[in-house]
Each structure stands twice: as structure tokens, then as C-alpha cells.
N, C-alpha and C. Protein backbone atom coordinates (compact mmCIF):
# COMPACT_ATOMS: atom_id res chain seq x y z
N UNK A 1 12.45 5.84 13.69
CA UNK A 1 11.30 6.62 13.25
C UNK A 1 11.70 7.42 12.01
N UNK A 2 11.13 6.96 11.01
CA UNK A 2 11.18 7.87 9.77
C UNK A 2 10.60 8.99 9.55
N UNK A 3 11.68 10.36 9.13
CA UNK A 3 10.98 11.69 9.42
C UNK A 3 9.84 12.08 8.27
N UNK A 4 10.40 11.35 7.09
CA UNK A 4 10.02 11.75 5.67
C UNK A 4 9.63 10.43 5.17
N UNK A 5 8.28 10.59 4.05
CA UNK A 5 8.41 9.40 3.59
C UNK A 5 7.25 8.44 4.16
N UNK A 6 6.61 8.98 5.12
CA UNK A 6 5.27 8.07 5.73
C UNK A 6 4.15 7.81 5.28
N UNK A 7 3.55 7.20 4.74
CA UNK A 7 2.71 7.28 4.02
C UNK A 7 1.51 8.05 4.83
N UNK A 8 0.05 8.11 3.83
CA UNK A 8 -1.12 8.87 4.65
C UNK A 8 -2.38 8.80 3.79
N UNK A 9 -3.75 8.84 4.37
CA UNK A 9 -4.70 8.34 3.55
C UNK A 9 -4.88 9.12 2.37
N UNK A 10 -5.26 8.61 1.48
CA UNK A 10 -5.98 9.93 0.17
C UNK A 10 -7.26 8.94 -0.50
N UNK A 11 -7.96 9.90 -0.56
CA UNK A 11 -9.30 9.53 -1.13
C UNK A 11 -9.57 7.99 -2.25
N UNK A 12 -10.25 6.93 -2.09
CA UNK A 12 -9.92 5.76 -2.88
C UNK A 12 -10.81 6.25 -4.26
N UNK A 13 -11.84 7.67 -3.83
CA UNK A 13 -12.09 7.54 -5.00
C UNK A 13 -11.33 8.80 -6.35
N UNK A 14 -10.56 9.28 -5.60
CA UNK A 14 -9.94 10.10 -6.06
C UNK A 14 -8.65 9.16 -6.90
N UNK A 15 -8.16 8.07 -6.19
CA UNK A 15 -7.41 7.24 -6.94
C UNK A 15 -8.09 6.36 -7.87
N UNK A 16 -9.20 6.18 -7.75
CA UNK A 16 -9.87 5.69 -9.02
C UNK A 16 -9.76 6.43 -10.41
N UNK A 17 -9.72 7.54 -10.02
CA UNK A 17 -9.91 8.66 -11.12
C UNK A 17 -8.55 8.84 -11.56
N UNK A 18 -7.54 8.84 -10.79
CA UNK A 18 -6.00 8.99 -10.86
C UNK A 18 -5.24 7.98 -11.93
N UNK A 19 -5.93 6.87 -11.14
CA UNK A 19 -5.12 5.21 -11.80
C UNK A 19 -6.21 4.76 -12.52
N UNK A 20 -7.29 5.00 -12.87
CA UNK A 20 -8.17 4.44 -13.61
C UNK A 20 -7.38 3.65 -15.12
N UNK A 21 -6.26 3.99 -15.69
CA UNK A 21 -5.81 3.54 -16.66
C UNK A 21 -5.10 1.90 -16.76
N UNK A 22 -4.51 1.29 -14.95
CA UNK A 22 -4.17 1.19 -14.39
C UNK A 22 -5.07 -0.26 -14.47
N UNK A 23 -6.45 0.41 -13.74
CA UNK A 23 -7.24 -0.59 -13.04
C UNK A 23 -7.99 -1.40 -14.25
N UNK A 24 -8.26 -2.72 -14.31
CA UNK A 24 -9.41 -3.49 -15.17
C UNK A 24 -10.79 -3.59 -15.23
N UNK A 25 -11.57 -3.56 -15.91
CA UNK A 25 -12.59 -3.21 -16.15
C UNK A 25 -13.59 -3.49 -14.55
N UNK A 26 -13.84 -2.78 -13.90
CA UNK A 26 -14.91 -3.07 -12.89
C UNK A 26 -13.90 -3.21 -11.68
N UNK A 27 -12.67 -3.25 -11.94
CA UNK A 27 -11.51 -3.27 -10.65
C UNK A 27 -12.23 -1.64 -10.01
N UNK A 28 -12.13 -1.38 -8.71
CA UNK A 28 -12.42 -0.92 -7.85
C UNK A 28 -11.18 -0.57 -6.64
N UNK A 29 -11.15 0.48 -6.16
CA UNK A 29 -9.86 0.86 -5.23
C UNK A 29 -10.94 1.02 -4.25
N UNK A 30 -9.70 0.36 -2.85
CA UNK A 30 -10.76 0.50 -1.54
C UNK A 30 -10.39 1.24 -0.88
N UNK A 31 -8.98 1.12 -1.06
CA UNK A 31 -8.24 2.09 -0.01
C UNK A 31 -6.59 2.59 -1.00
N UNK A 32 -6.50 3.95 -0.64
CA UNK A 32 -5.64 4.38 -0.88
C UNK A 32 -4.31 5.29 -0.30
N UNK A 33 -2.86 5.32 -0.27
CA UNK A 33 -2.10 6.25 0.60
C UNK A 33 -1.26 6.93 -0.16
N UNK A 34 -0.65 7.46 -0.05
CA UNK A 34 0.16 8.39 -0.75
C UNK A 34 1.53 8.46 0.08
N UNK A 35 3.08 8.11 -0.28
CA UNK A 35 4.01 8.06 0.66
C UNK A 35 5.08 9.09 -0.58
N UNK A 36 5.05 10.54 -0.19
CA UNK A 36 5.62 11.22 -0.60
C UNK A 36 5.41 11.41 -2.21
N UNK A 37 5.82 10.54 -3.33
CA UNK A 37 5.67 10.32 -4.39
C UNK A 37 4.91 9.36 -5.10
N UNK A 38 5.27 8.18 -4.23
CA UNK A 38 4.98 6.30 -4.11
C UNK A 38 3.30 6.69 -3.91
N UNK A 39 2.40 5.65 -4.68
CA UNK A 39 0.83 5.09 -4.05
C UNK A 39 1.13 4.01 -3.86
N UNK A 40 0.12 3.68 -2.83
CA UNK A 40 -0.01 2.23 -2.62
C UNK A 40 -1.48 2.01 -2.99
N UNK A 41 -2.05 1.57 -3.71
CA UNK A 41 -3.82 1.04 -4.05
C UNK A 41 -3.96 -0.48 -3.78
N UNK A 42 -5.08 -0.41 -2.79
CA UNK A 42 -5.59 -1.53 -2.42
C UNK A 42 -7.05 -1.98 -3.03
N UNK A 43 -6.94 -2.51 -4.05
CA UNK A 43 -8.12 -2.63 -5.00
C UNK A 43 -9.17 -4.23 -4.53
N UNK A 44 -10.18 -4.29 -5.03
CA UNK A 44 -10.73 -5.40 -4.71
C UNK A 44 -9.68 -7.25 -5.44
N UNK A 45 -9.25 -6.71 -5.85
CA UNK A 45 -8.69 -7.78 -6.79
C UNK A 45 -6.91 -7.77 -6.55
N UNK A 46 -6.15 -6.73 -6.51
CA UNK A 46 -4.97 -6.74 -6.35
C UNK A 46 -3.75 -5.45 -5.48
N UNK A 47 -3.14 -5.93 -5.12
CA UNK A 47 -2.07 -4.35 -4.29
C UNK A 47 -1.89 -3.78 -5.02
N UNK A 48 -1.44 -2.77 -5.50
CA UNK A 48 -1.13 -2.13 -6.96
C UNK A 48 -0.07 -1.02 -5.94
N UNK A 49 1.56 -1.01 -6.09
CA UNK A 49 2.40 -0.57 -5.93
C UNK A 49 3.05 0.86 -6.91
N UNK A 50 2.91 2.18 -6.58
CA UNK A 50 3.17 2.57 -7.53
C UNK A 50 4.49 3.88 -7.41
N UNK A 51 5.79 3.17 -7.97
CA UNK A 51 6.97 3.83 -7.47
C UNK A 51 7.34 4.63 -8.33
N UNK A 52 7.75 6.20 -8.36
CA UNK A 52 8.19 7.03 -9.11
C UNK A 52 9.37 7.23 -8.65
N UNK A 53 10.25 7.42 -9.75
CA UNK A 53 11.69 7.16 -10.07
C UNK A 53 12.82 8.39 -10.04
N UNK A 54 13.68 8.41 -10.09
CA UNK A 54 14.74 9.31 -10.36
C UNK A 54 13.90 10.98 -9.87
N UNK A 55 14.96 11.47 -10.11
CA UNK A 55 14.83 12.65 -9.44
C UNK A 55 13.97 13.51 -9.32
N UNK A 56 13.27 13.28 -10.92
CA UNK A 56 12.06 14.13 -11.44
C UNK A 56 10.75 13.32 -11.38
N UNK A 57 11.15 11.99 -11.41
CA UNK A 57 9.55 11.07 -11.14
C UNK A 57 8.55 11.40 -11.81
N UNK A 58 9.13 11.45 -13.54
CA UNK A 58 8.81 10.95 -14.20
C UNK A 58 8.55 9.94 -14.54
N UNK A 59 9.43 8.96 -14.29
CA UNK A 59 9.79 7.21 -14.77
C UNK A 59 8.92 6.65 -13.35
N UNK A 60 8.30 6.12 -13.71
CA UNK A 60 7.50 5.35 -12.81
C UNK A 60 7.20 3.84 -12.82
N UNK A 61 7.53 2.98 -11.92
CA UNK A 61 7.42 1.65 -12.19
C UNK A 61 5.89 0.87 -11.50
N UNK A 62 5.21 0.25 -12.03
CA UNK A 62 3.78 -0.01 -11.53
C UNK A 62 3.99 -1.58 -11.42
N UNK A 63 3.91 -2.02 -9.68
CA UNK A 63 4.18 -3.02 -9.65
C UNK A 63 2.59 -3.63 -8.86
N UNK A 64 2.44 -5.09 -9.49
CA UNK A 64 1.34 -4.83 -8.93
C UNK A 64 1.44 -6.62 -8.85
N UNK A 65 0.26 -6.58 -7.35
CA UNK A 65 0.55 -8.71 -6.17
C UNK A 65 -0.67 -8.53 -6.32
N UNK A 66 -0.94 -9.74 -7.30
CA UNK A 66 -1.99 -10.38 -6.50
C UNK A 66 -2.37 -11.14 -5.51
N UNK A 67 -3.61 -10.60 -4.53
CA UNK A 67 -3.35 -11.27 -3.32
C UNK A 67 -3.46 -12.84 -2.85
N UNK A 68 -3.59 -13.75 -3.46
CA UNK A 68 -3.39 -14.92 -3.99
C UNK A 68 -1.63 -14.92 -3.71
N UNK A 69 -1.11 -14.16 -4.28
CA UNK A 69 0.00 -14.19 -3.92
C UNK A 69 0.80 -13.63 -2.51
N UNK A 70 0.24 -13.42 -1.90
CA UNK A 70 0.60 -12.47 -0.17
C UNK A 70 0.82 -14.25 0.63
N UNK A 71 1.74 -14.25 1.21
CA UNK A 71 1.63 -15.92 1.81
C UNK A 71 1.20 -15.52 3.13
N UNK A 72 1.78 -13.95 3.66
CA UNK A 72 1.28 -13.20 4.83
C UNK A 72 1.57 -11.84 5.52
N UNK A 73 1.45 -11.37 6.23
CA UNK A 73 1.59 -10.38 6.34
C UNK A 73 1.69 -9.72 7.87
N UNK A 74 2.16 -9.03 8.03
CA UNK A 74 2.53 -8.25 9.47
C UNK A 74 2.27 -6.61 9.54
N UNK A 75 1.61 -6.30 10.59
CA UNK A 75 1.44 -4.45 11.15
C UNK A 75 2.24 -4.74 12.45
N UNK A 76 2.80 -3.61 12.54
CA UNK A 76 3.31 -2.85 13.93
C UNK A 76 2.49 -1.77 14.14
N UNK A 77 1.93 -1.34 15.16
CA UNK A 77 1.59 -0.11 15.66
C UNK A 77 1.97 0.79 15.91
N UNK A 78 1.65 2.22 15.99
CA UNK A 78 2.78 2.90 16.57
C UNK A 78 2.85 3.27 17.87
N UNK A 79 3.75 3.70 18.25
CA UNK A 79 4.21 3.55 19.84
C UNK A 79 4.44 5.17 20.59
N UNK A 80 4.59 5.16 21.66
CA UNK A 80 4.49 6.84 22.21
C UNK A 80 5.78 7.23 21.44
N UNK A 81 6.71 6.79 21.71
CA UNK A 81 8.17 7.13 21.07
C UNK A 81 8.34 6.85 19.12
N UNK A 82 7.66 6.55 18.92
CA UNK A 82 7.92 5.61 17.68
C UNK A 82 5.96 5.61 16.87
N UNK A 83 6.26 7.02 16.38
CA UNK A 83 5.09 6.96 16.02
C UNK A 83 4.75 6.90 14.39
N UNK A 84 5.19 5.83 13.85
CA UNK A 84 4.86 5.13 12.45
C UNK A 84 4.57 3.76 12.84
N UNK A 85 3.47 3.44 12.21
CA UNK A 85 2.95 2.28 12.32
C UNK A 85 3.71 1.40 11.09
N UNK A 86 3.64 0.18 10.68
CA UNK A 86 4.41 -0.73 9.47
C UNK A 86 3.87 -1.77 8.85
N UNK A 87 3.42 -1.84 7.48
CA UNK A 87 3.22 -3.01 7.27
C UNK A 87 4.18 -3.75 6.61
N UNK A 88 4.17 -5.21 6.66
CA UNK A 88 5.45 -5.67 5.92
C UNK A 88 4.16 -6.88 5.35
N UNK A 89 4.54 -7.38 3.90
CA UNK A 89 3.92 -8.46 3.39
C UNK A 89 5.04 -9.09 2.29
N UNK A 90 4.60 -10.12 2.80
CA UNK A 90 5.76 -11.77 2.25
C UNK A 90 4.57 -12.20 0.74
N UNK A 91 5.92 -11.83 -0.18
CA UNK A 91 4.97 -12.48 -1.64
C UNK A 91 5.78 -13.74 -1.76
N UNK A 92 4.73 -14.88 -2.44
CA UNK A 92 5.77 -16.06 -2.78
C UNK A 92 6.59 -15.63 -3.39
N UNK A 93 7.56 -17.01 -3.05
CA UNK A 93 9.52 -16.62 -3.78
C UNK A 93 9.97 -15.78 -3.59
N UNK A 94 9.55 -15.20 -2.33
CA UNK A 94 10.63 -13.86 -2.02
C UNK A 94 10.81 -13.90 -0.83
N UNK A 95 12.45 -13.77 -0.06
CA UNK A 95 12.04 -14.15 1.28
C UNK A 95 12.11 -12.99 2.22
N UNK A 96 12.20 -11.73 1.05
CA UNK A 96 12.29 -10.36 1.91
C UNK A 96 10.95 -9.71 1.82
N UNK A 97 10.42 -9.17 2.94
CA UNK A 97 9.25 -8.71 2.39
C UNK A 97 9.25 -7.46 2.23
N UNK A 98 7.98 -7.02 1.62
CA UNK A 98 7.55 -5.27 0.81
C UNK A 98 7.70 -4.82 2.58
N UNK A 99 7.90 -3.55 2.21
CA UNK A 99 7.56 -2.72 4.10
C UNK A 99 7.55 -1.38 3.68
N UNK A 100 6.18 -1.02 4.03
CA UNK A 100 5.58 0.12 3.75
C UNK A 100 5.32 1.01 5.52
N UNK A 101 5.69 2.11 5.76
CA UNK A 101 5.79 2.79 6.85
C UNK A 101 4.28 3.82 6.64
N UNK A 102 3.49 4.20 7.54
CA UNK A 102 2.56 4.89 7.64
C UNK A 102 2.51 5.88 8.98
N UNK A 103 1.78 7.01 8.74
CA UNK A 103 2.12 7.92 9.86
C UNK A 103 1.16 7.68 11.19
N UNK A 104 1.06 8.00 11.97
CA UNK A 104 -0.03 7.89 13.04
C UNK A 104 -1.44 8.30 12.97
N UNK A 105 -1.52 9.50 12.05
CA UNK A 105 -3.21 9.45 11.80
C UNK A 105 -3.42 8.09 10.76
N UNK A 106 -2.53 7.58 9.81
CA UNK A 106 -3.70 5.89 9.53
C UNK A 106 -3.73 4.78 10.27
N UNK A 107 -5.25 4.57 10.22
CA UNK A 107 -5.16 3.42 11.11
C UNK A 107 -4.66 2.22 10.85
N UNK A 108 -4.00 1.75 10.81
CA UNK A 108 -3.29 0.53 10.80
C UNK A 108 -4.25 -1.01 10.58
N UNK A 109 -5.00 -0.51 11.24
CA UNK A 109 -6.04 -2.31 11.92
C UNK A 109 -7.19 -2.31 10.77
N UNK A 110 -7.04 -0.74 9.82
CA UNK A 110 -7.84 -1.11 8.61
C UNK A 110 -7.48 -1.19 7.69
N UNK A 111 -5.85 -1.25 7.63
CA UNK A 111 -5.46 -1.91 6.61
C UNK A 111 -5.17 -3.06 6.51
N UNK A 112 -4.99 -3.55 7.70
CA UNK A 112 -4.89 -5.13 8.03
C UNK A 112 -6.64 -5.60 7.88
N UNK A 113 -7.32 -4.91 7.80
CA UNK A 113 -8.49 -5.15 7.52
C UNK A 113 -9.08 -5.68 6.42
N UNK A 114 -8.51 -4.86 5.30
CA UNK A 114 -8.40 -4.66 3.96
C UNK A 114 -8.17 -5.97 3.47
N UNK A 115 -6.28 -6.22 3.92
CA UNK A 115 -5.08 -7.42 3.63
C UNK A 115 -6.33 -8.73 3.95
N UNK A 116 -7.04 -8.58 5.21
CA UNK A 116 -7.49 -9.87 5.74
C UNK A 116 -8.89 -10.20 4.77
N UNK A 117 -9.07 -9.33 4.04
CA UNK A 117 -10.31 -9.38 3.87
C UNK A 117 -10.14 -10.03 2.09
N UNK A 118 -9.42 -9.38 1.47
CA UNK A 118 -8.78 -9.90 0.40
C UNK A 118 -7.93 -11.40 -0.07
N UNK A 119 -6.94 -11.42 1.21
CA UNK A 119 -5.95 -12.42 1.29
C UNK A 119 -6.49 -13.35 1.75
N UNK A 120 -7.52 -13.80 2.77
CA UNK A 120 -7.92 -15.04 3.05
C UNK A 120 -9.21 -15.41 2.69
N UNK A 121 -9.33 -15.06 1.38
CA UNK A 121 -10.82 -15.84 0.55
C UNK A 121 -10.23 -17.04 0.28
């Protein structure tokens, strides 16, 4: 169980306004979390990964899957003892996947909601 570092919801339209520089014309954020420094944006069109760097997090690296590219994906729930839920998602050519930890107030089954709703058009 990770003490620090869990991610947690924040407003998608507040990250619109945030990453708007980010997003392409008419791209749209559906869902958004915040994991200490890190966003994660779940836009209609792509994941948009967003990692701030070194000590001061300044340097920020913006990595961003399209979901076309997700081959699949996995949640854990969280548990009485073990209360972070997990997503892990497999991009082609990679055989390690992303794994993003979330705290117990997000729900989990709507972000797999999100993934399912995107990833299997």
C-alpha cells in the first residue's frame, strides 16, 4: 500500500482549462486525476500522461497513447487491508505496462469505464 503518491479526482473541466495548450482543437478531457505532481487526462481521443520532473518540477515530460494503441488493460480494487485501487495498461511494443495507483475515494470501474469506452471502438 502506497502512503504517498495516489492519485485522486480533479475536475475534467478544470483540466481543460489547465492543459488546454496540450489538447487539439475540439479534443475534450473526460476525466481527470492528479497523483501528487503527475496528471493523468483521459481525453476523448487520447491518455495524455503528464510527469513533472526533478526536484522543483519544473521540467515536465508530456507523454501522451493513443488509445488505438492500449492492446489492454487491467484494475485491481481496493481491498479492506490494501486500500489503493490500480490500473495497469499494456501499449504496443512494450511488454511492461504504465501502472498508475489511485486512492479509495476513485472509483475504479469508471475508469475502466472510460479505458472501455475509448479502447474498444
Amino acid at each position: 500500500m502506497a502512503l504517498f503518491g495516489n492519485a485522486h479526482t480533479i475536475n475534467p473541466a478544470t483540466a481543460q482549462q489547465d492543459y488546454e495548450r496540450l489538447l487539439g482543437q475540439g479534443e475534450q478531457v473526460h476525466a481527470a486525476f492528479l497523483l501528487i505532481r503527475d496528471t493523468i487526462l483521459f481525453t476523448d481521443r487520447r491518455l495524455i500522461l503528464v510527469d513533472k520532473q526533478g526536484i522543483t518540477g519544473k521540467k515536465t515530460e508530456y507523454h501522451s497513447v493513443p488509445y488505438r494503441s492500449i492492446t489492454h488493460f487491467a484494475v485491481e480494487t481496493a481491498g479492506t487491508f490494501d486500500l489503493d485501487a490500480e490500473l495497469k495498461i499494456w501499449i504496443s511494443g512494450n511488454a511492461t505496462p504504465l501502472q498508475k495507483t489511485f486512492t479509495k475515494g476513485v472509483d475504479i470501474y469508471e475508469v475502466q469505464a472510460i479505458l472501455t469506452q475509448f479502447v474498444a471502438r
